[in-house]
Protein backbone atom coordinates (compact mmCIF):
# COMPACT_ATOMS: atom_id res chain seq x y z
CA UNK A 1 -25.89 -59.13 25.19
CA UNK A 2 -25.22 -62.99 26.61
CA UNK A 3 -21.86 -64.40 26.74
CA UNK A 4 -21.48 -67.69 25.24
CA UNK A 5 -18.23 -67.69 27.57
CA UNK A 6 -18.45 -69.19 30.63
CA UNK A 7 -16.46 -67.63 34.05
CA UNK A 8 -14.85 -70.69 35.03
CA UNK A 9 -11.15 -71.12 36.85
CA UNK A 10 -8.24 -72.97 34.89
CA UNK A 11 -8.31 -76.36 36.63
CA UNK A 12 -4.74 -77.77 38.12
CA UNK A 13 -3.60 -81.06 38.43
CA UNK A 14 -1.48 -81.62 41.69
CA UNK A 15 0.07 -84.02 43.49
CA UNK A 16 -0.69 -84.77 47.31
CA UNK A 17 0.86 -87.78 49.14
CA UNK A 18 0.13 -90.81 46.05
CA UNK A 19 -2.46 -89.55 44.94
CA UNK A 20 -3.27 -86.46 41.80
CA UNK A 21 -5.78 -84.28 42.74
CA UNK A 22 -8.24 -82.26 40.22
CA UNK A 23 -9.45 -79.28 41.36
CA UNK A 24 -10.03 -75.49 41.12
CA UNK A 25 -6.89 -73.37 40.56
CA UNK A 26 -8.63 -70.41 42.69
CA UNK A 27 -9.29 -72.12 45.43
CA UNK A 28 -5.31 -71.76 45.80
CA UNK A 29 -5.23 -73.19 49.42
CA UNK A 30 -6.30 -76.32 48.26
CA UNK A 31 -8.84 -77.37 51.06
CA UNK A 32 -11.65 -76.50 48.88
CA UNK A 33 -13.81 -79.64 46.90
CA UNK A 34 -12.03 -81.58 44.48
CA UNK A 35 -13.24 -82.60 41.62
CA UNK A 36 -11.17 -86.10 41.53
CA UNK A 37 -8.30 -87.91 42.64
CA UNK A 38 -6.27 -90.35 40.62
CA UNK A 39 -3.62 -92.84 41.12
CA UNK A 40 -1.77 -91.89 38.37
CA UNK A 41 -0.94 -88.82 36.75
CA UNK A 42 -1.72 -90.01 33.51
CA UNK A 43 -5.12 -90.46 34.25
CA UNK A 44 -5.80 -87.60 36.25
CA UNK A 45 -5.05 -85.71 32.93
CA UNK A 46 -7.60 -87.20 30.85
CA UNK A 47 -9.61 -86.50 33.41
CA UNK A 48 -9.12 -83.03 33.68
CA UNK A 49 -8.28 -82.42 29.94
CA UNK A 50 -11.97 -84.42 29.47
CA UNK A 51 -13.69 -82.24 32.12
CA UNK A 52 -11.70 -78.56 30.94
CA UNK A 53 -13.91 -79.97 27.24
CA UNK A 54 -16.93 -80.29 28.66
CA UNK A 55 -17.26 -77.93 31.19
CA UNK A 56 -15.55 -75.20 29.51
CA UNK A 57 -12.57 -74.25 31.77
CA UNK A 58 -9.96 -71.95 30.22
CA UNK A 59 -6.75 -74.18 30.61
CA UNK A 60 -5.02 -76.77 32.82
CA UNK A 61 -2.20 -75.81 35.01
CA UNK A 62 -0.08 -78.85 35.91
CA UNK A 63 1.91 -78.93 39.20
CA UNK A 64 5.34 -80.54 39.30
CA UNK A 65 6.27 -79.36 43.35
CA UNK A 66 4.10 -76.64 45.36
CA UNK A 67 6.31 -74.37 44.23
CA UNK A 68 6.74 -75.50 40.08
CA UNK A 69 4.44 -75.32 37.32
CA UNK A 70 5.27 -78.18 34.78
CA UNK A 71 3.22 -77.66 32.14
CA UNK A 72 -0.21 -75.70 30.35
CA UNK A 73 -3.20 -77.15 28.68
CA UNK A 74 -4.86 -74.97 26.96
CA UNK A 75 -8.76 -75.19 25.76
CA UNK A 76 -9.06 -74.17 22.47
CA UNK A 77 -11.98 -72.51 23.17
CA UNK A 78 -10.24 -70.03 25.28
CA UNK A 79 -7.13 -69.68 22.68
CA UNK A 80 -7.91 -65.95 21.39
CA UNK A 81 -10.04 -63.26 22.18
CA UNK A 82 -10.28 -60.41 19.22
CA UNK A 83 -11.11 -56.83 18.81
CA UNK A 84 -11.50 -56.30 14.86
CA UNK A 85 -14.12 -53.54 13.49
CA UNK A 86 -18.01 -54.44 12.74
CA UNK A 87 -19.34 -52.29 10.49
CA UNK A 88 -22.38 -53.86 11.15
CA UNK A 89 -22.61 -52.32 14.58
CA UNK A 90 -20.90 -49.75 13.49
CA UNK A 91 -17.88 -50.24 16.19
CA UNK A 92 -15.89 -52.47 17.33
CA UNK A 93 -16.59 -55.94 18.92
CA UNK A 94 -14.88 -58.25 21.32
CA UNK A 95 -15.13 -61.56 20.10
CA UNK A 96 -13.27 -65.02 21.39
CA UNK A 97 -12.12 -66.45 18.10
CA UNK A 98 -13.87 -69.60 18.60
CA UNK A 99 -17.51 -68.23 18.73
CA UNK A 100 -19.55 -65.72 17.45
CA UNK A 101 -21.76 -63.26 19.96
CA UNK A 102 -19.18 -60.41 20.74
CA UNK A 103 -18.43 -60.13 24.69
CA UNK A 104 -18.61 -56.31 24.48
CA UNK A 105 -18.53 -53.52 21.68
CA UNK A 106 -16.73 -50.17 21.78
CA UNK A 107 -17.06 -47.10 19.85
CA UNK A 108 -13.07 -47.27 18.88
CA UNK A 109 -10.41 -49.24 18.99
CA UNK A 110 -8.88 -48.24 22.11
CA UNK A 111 -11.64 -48.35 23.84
CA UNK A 112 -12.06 -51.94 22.78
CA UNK A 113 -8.53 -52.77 23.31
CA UNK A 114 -8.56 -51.95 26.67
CA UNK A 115 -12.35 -53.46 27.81
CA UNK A 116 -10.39 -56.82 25.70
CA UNK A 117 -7.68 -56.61 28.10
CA UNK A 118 -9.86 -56.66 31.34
CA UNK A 119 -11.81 -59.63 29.94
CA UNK A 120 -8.74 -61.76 28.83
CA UNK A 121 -7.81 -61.36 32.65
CA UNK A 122 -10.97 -62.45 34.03
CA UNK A 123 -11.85 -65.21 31.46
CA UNK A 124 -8.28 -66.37 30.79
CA UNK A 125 -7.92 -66.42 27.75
CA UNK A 126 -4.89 -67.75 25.87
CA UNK A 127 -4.19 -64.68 23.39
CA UNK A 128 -5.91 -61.58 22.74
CA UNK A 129 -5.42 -59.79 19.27
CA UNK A 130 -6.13 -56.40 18.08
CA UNK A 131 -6.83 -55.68 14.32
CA UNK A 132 -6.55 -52.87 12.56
CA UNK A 133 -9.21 -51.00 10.42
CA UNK A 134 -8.69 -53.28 7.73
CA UNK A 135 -8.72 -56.82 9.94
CA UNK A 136 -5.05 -57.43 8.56
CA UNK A 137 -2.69 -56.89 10.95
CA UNK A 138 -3.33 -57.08 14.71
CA UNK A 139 -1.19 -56.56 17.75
CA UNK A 140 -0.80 -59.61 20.24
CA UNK A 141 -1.13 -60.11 23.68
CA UNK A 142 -0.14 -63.20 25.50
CA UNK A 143 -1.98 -64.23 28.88
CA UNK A 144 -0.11 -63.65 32.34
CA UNK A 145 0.76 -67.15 32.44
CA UNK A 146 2.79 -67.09 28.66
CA UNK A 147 4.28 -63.51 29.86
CA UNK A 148 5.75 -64.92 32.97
CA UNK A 149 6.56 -68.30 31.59
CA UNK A 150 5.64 -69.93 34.36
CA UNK A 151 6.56 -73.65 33.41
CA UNK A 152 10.50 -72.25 32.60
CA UNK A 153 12.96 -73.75 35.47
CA UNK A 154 13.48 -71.85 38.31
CA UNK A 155 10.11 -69.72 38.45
CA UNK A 156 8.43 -70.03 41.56
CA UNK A 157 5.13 -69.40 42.22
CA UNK A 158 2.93 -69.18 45.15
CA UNK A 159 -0.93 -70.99 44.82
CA UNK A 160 -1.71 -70.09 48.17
CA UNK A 161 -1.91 -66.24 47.22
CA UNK A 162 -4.16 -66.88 44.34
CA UNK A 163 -7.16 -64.61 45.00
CA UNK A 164 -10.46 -64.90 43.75
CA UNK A 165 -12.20 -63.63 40.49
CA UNK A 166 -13.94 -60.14 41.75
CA UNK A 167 -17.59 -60.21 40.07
CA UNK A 168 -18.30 -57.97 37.28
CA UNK A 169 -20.42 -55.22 37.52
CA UNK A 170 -23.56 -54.18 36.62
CA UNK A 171 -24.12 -54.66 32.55
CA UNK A 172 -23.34 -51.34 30.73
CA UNK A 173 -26.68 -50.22 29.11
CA UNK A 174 -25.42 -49.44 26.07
CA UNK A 175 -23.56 -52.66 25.02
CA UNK A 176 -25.16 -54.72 27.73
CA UNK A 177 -22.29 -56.15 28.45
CA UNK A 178 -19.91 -56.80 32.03
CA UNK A 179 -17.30 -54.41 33.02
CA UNK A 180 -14.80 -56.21 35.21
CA UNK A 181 -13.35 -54.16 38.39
CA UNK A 182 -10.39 -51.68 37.52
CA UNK A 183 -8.22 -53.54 39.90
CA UNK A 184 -7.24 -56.79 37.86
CA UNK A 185 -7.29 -59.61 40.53
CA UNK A 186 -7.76 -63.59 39.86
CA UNK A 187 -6.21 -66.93 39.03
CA UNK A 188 -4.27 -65.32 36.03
CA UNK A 189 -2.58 -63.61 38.92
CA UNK A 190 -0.36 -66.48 39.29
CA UNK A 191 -0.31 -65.73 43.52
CA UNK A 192 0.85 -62.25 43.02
CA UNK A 193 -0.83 -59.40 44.54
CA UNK A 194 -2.47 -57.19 42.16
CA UNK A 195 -0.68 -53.61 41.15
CA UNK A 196 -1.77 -50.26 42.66
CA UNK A 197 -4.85 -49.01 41.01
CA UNK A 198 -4.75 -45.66 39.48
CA UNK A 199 -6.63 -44.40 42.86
CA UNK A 200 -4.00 -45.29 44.81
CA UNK A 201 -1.26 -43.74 43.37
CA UNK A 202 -3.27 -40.43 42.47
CA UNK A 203 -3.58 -40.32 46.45
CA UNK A 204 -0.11 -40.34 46.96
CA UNK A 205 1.95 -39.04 44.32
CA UNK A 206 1.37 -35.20 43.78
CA UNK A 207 0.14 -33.57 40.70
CA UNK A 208 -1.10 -36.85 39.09
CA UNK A 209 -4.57 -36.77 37.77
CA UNK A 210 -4.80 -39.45 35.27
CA UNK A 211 -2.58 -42.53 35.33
CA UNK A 212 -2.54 -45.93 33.04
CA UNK A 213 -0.55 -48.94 33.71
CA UNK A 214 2.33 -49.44 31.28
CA UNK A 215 3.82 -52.91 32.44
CA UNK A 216 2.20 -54.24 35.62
CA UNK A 217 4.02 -58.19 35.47
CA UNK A 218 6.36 -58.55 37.72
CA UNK A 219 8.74 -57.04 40.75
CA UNK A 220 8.21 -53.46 39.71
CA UNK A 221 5.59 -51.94 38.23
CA UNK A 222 5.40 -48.68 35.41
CA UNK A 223 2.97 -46.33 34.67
CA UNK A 224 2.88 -42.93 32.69
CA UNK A 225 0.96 -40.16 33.89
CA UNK A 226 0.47 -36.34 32.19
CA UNK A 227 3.20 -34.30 34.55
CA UNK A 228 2.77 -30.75 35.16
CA UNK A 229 4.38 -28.22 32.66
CA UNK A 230 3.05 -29.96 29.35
CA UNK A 231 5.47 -32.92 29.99
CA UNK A 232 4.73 -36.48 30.59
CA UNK A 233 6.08 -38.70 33.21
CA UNK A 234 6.41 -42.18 34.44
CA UNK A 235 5.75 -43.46 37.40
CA UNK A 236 7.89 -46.54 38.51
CA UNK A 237 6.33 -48.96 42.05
CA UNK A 238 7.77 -52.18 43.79
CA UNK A 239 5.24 -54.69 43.03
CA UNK A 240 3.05 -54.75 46.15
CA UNK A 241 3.89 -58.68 46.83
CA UNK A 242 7.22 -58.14 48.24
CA UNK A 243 6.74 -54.87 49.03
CA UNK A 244 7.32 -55.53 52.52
CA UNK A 245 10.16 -58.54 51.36
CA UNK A 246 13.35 -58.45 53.19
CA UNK A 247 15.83 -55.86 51.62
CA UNK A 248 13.44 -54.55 48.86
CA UNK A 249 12.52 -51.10 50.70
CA UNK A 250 16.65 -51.03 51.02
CA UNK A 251 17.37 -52.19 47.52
CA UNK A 252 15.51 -50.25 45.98
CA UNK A 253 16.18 -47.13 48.00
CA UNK A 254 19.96 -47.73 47.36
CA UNK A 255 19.73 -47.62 43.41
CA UNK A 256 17.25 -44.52 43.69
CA UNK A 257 19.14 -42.60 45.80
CA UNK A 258 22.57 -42.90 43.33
CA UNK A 259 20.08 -41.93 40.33
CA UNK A 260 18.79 -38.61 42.26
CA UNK A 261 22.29 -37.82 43.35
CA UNK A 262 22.98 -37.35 39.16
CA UNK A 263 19.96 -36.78 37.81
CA UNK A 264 21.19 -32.65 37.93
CA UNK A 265 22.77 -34.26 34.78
CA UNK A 266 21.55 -33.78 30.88
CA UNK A 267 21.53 -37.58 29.68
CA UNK A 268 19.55 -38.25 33.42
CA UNK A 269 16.27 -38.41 33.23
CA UNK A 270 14.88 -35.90 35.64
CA UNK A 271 13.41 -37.27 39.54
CA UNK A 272 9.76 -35.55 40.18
CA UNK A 273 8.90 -36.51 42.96
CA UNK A 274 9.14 -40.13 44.91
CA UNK A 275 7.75 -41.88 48.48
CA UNK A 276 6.95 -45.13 50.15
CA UNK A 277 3.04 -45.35 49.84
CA UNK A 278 1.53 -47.59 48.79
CA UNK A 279 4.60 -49.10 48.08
CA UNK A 280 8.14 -47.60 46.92
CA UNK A 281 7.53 -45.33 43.82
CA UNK A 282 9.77 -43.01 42.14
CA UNK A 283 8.19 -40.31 39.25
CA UNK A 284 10.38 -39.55 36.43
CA UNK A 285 10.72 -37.26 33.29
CA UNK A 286 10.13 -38.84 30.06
CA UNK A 287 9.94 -37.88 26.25
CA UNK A 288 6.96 -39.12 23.80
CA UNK A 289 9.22 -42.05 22.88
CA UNK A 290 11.57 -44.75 24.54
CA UNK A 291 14.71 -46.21 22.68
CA UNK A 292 13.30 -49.62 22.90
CA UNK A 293 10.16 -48.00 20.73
CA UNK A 294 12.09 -46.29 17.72
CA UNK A 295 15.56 -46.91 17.99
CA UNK A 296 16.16 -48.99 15.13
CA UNK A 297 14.20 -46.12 12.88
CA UNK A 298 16.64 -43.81 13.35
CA UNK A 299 19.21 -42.26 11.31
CA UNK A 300 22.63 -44.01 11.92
CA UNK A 301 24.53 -40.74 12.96
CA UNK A 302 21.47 -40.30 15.47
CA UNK A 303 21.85 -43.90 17.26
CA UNK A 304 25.85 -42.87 17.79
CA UNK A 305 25.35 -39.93 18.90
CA UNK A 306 22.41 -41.58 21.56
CA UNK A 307 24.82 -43.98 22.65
CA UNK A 308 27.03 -40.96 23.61
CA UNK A 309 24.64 -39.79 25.88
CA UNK A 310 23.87 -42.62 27.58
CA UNK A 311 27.55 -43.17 28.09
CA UNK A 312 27.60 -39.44 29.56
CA UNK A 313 24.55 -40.49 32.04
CA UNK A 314 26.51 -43.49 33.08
CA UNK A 315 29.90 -41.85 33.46
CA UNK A 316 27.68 -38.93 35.97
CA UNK A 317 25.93 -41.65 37.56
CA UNK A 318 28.27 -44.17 37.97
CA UNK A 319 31.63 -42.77 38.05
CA UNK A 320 34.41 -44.75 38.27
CA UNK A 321 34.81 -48.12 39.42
CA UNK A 322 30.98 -48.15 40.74
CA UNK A 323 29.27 -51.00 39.65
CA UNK A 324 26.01 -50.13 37.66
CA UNK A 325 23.73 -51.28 35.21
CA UNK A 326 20.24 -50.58 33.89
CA UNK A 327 21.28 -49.30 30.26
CA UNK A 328 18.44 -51.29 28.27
CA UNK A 329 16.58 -49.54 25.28
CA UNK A 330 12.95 -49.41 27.76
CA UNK A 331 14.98 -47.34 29.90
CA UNK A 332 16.25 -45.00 27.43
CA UNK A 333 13.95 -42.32 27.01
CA UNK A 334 14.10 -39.59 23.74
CA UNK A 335 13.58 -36.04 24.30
CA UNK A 336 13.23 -33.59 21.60
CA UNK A 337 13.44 -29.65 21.05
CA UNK A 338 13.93 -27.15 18.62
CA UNK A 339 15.09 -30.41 15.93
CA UNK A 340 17.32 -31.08 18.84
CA UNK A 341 17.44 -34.83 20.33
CA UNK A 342 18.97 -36.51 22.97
CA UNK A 343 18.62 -39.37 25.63
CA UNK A 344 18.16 -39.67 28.68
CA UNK A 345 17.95 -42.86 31.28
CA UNK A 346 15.84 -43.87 34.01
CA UNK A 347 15.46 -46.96 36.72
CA UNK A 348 18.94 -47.07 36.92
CA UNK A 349 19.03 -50.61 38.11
CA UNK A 350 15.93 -50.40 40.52
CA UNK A 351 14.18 -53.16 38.70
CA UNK A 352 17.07 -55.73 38.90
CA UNK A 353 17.94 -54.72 42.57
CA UNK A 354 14.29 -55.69 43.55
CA UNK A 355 14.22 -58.81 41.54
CA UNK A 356 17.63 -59.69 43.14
CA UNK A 357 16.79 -58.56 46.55
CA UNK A 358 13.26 -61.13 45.96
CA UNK A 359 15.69 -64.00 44.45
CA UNK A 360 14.08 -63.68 41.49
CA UNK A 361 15.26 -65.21 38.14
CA UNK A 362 17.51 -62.28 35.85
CA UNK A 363 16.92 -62.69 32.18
CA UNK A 364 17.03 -60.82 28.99
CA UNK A 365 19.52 -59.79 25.52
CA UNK A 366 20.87 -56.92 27.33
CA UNK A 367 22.12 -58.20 30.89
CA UNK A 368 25.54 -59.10 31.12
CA UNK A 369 26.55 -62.83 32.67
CA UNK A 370 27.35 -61.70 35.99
CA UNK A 371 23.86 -59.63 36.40
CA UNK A 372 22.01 -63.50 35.41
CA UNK A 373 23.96 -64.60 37.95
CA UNK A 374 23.01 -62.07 40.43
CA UNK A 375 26.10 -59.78 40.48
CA UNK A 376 27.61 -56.74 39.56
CA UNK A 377 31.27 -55.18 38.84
CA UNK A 378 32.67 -52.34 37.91
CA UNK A 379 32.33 -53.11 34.16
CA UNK A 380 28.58 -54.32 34.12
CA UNK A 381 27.61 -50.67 32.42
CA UNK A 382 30.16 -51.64 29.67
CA UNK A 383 28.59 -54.76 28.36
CA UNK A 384 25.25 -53.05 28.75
CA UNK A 385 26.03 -50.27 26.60
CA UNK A 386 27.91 -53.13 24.32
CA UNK A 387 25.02 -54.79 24.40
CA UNK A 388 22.87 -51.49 22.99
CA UNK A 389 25.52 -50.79 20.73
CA UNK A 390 25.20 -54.39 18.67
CA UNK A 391 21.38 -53.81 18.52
CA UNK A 392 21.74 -50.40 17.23
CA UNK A 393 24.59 -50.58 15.13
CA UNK A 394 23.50 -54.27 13.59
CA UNK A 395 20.08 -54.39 13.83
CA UNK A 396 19.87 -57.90 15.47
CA UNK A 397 19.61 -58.60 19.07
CA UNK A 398 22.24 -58.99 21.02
CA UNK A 399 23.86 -62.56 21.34
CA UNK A 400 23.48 -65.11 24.24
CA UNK A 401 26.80 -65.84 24.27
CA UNK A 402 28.79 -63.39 25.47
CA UNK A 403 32.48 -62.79 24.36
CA UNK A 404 31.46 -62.84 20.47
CA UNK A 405 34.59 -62.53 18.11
CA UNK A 406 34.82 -59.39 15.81
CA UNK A 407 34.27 -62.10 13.19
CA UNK A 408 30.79 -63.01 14.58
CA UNK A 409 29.60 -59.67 14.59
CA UNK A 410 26.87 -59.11 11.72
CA UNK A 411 27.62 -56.76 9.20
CA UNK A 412 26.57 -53.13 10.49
CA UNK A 413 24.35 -50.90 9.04
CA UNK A 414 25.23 -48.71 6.58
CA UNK A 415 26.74 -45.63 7.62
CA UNK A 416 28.43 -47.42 9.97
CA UNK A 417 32.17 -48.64 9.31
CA UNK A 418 32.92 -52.60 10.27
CA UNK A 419 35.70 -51.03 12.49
CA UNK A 420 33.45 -51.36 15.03
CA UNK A 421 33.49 -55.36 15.37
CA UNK A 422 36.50 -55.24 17.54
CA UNK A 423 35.22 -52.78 20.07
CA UNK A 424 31.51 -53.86 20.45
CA UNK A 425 33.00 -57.29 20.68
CA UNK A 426 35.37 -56.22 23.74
CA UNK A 427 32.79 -54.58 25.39
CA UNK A 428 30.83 -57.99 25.57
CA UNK A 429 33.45 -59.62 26.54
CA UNK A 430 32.37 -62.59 28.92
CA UNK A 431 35.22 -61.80 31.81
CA UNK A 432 34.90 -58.13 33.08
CA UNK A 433 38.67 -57.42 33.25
CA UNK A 434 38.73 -57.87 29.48
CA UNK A 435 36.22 -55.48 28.35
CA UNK A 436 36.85 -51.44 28.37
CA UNK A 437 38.11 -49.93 31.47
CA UNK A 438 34.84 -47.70 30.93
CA UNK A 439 31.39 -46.48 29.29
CA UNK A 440 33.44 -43.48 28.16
CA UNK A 441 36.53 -45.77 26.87
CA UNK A 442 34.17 -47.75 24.94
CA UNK A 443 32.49 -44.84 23.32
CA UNK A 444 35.38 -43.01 22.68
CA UNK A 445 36.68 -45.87 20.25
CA UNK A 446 33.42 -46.86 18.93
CA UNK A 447 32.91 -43.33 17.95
CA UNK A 448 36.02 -43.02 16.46
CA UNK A 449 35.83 -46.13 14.46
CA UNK A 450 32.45 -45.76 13.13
């Protein structure tokens, strides 16, 4: 089956000496051909908005330093890719939203999904959305560029490391259409070095037969593997770009070594196995579900007694004084037996002592200000668990702001007394001398107030 979607590279607009240049982003070097130069960036971008049109290149990515992406341009033929059933084929289809021949068909939806999320990589496009059965409701997925936010201050980005597009392989006979490589590589790579393929790790970590990638953005990468026993595990990797990065191997060795030394403990999620090849990797325990999956479905009585637990795995962890942090709902992980369920937590800051170790950017609802600012203390855990507390207890994500008064606090849920404004509201408190001496502290009142 043709394509009606051309391979191209986003272009990028970039400035070199006086002059804006228009040109490939692959070539990343930038001593390939240019397409134009301009004395003005004005109208080197209705040149290269006017060329993306005509030749059909996915998007424009606008340099504002080597080093700083200012802006996207997006062609709306490349906007969204979808995977919604044909009953006319009698499977489902990949389809950019903006035509009509489908890329590739599937005999299920999972199938599809994942053939859609090898071609959004290697055509770039914008979004790529999922239906359901009906065509109703879909589940969205945002190109690398969105996910890293890329044009947000401070992000820094290499063009030099961009690596070419591999070529697809031969056309499947059934469907006729292009399977790209396993190993995602490209422009939508934004100069990072592509995760370890599935091969890789089954080489080096023992017992693994079958691995998918989970979350491959970023300075560490996850995966979940089948474990021996009937359980399941997950398999967390330094990012191969700075794998070799001063003080990664080191950072990320320090934080592992403190979660082994406790994970004897019941709220710790369990070590498997861990080594240095191809990069640092650590396999871990986990139940079917994560907090950050169903934690706002559960039972009120359930989410205290959860935040119990992952006080306990702090307190055998951390112990006192030790500065700590990695207590957000992804690393939570549920296990269940006999009706019985409890938490238990994983990564133990590995991911943030990587990023840190990199000097990359710390972000997100459940960091306190002194991890964004690329610090701990001996109260970091505190907010964190805080910070899991608000979201479970009132249902709304945690607030920017730190150091919230008890007024501010949102009403809780019910089966949950409003005696525990004052407490949740300590624990995020802003300085870390005025928050709870400790996870257990904390816990201890919350419990008893709610």
């Amino acid at each position: 089956m043709e394509s009606e979607v051309p391979r191209r590279p986003p272009l990028e607009l970039v400035k070199q000496g006086s002059l804006w240049v228009v040109e490939d982003y692959r070539k990343g070097s930038r001593t390939g051909e240019s397409h134009a130069t301009h004395d003005s960036q004005l109208s080197a971008m209705r040149y290269a908005k006017s060329k993306m049109e005509a030749d059909r290149h996915p998007c424009i990515v606008r340099w504002d330093s080597p080093r700083s992406v200012g802006a996207l341009y997006w062609n709306p033929l490349f906007e969204t890719l979808e995977v919604r059933r044909d009953e006319l084929v009698g499977g489902w289809s990949v389809v950019p939203e903006a035509g009509t021949c489908a890329m590739t068909v599937a005999p299920s939806r999972e199938d599809a999904a994942d053939r859609a999320k090898k071609l959004q990589r290697l055509y770039d496009f914008r979004h790529l959305r999922v239906y359901d059965g009906r065509g109703e409701e879909y589940e969205e997925r945002d190109h690398r560029f969105l996910r890293h936010d890329i044009t947000r201050s401070g992000v820094r980005f290499d063009p030099d490391a961009v690596a070419e597009v591999p070529e697809p392989e031969e056309a499947d006979p059934e469907t006729g259409a292009s399977e790209p490589a396993d190993e995602p590589a490209g422009p939508s790579d934004v100069g990072m070095v592509g995760p370890a393929s599935p091969g890789q790790l089954g080489a080096s970590v023992p017992d693994v037969t079958q691995v998918e990638f989970t979350d491959t953005d970023g300075a560490v990468h996850r995966y979940s593997t089948p474990w021996h026993g009937g359980t399941d595990a997950q398999i967390i990797t330094v990012s191969r770009k700075y794998a070799t990065d001063e003080g990664v191997p080191e950072a990320f060795a320090e934080a592992f070594e403190r979660w082994q030394a406790g994970d004897d403990a019941p709220n710790v999620a369990t070590v498997h196995e861990s080594g240095t090849d191809p990069t640092s990797w650590v396999a871990y325990r986990v139940g079917a579900h994560s907090l950050a999956d169903i934690g706002t479905e559960l039972p009120a009585r359930s989410r205290l007694e959860l935040l119990g637990d992952i006080a306990d795995a702090a307190a055998a962890v951390g112990g006192p004084s030790t500065p700590l942090c990695g207590l957000v709902p992804e690393n939570v992980h549920l296990m269940e037996a006999e009706g019985d369920r409890r938490a238990t937590v994983a990564n133990w800051g590995i991911e943030w002592a990587v990023r840190d170790a990199v000097g990359l950017s710390h972000d997100g609802p459940f960091l306190a200000p002194e991890q964004r600012e690329g610090r701990l203390t001996a109260t970091t855990d505190v907010y964190q668990l805080g910070a899991l507390a608000y979201w479970l207890c009132c249902e709304q994500r945690p607030p920017e702001t730190p150091t919230p008064q008890p007024g501010e606090i949102p009403r809780p849920i019910q089966s949950v007394s409003s005696r525990v404004k004052p407490h949740i509201a300590q624990a995020l408190a802003a300085d870390p001398d005025e928050r709870f001496d400790s996870v257990e502290a904390f816990y201890r009142a919350l419990a008893d107030a709610a």
